[in-house]
Protein backbone atom coordinates (compact mmCIF):
# COMPACT_ATOMS: atom_id res chain seq x y z
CA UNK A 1 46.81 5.76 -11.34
CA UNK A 2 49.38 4.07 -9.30
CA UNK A 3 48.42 0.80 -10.19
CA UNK A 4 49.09 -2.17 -12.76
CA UNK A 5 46.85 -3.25 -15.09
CA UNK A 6 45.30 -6.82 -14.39
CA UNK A 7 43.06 -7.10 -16.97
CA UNK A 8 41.46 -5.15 -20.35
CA UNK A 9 37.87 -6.34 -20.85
CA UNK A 10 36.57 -5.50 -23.99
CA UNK A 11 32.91 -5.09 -22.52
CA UNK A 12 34.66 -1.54 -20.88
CA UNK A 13 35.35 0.29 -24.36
CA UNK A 14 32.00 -1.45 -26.51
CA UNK A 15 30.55 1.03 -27.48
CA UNK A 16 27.51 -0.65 -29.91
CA UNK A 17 26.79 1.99 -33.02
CA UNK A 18 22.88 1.46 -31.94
CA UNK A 19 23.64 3.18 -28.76
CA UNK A 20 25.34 6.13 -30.15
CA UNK A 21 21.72 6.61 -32.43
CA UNK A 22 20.19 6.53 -29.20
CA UNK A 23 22.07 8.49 -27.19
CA UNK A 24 24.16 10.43 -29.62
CA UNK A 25 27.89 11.75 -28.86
CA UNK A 26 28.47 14.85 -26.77
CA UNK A 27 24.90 16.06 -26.69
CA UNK A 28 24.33 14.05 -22.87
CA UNK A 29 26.78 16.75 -21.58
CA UNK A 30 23.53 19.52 -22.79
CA UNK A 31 21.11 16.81 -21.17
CA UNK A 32 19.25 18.33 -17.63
CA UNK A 33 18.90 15.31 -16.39
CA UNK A 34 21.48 12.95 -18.13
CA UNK A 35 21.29 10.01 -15.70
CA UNK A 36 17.54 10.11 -15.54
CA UNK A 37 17.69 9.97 -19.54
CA UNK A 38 19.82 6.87 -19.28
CA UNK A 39 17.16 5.02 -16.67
CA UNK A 40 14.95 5.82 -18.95
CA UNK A 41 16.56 4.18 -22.50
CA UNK A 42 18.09 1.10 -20.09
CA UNK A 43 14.01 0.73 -18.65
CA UNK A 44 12.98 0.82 -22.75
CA UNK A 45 14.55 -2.43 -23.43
CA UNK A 46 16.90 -1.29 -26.45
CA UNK A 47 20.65 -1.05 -27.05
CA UNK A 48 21.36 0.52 -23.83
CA UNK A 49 19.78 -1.59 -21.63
CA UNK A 50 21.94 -4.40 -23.27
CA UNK A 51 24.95 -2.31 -22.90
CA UNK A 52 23.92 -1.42 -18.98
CA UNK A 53 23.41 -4.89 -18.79
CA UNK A 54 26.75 -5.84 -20.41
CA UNK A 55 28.66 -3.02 -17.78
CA UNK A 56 27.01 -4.84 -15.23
CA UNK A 57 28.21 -8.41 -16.00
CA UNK A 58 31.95 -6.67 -16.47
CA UNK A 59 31.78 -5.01 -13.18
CA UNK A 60 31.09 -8.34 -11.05
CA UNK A 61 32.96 -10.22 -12.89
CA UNK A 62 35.53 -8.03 -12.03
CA UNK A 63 34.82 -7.54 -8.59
CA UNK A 64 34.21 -11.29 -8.01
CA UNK A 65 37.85 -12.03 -9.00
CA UNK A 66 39.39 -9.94 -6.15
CA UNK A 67 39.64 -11.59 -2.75
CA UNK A 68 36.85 -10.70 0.02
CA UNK A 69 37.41 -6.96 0.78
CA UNK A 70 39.34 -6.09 -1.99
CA UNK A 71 38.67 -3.14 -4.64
CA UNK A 72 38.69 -2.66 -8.35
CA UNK A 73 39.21 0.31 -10.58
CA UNK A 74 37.40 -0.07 -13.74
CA UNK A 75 38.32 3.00 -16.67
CA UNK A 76 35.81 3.36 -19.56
CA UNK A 77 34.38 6.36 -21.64
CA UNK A 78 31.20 8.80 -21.07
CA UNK A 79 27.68 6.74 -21.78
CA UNK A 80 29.45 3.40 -21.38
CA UNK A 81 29.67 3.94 -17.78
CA UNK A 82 26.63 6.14 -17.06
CA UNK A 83 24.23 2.97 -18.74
CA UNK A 84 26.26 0.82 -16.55
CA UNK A 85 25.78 2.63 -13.36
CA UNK A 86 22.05 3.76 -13.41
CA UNK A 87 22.26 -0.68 -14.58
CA UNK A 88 23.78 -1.51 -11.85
CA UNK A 89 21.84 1.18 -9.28
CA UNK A 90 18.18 1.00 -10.69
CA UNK A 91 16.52 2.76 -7.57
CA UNK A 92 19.01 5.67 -7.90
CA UNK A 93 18.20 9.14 -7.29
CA UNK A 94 19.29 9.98 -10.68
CA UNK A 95 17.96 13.36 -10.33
CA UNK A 96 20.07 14.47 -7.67
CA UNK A 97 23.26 12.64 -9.15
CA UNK A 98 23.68 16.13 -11.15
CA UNK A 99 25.16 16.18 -14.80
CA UNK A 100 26.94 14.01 -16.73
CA UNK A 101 30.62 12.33 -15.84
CA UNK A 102 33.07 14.42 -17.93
CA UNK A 103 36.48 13.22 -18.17
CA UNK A 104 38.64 11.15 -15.29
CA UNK A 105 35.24 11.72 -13.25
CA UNK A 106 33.16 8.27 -12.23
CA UNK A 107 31.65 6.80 -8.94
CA UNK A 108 32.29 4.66 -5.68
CA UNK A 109 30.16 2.18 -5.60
CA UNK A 110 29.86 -0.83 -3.24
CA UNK A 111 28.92 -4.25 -3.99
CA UNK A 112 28.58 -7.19 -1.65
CA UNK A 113 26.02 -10.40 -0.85
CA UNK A 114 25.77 -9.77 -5.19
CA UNK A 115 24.45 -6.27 -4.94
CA UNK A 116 25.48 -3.01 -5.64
CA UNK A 117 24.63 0.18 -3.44
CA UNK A 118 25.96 3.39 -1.49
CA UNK A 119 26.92 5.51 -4.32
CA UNK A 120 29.13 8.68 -4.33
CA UNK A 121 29.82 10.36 -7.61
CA UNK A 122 33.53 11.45 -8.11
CA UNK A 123 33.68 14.65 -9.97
CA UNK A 124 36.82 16.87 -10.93
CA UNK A 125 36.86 20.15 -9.08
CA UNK A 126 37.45 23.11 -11.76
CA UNK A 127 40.66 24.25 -11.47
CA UNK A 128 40.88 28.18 -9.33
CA UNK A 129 43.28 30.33 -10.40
């Protein structure tokens, strides 16, 4: 990506074996509304609201240790960061954010006065021949 790593949190790649029975493996990508789905199980109080909750803590903590202004890249893997995001932006349109990330796709998302907001979802165009 152009830049080096800083730091490897383990909070990015735990994925908890309670959330894959909740959520299973690929079958989000067949989901119509994935992201609603995943405000749904983080509102139910279960494994993935503890793993939303656990992205969330990782992502500040991240972002607090950059200086005022500065930017962070955070990598992870599919339902890791879609429980942290719909965490982290409860009062999403998650209807409108479309289908699940697929891979090297994620958001922008800004945080300041200890708040995150203005999301844009970054997806990978499919290639034209």
């Amino acid at each position: 990506m152009g830049f080096a790593v800083n730091d490897c949190l383990e909070a990015l790649g735990d994925l908890p074996p309670a959330v894959s029975e909740e959520v299973g493996h690929h079958e989000r990508w067949a989901w119509e509304e994935p992201f609603v789905a995943f405000a749904h199980l983080v509102r139910r109080g279960g494994p993935t609201t503890r793993m939303g909750e656990r992205q969330r803590e990782a992502w500040v903590e991240a972002l607090e240790s950059v200086p005022a202004g500065g930017r962070v890249l955070i990598i992870s893997h599919g339902r890791i960061i879609e429980s942290g995001l719909v965490t982290c932006i409860p009062d999403g349109d998650f209807a409108a954010w479309g289908p699940p990330f697929r891979h090297c796709e994620g958001a922008r998302i800004t945080f300041d006065e200890g708040r995150f907001h203005a999301v844009q979802l970054l997806r990978v165009l499919p290639q034209t021949v």
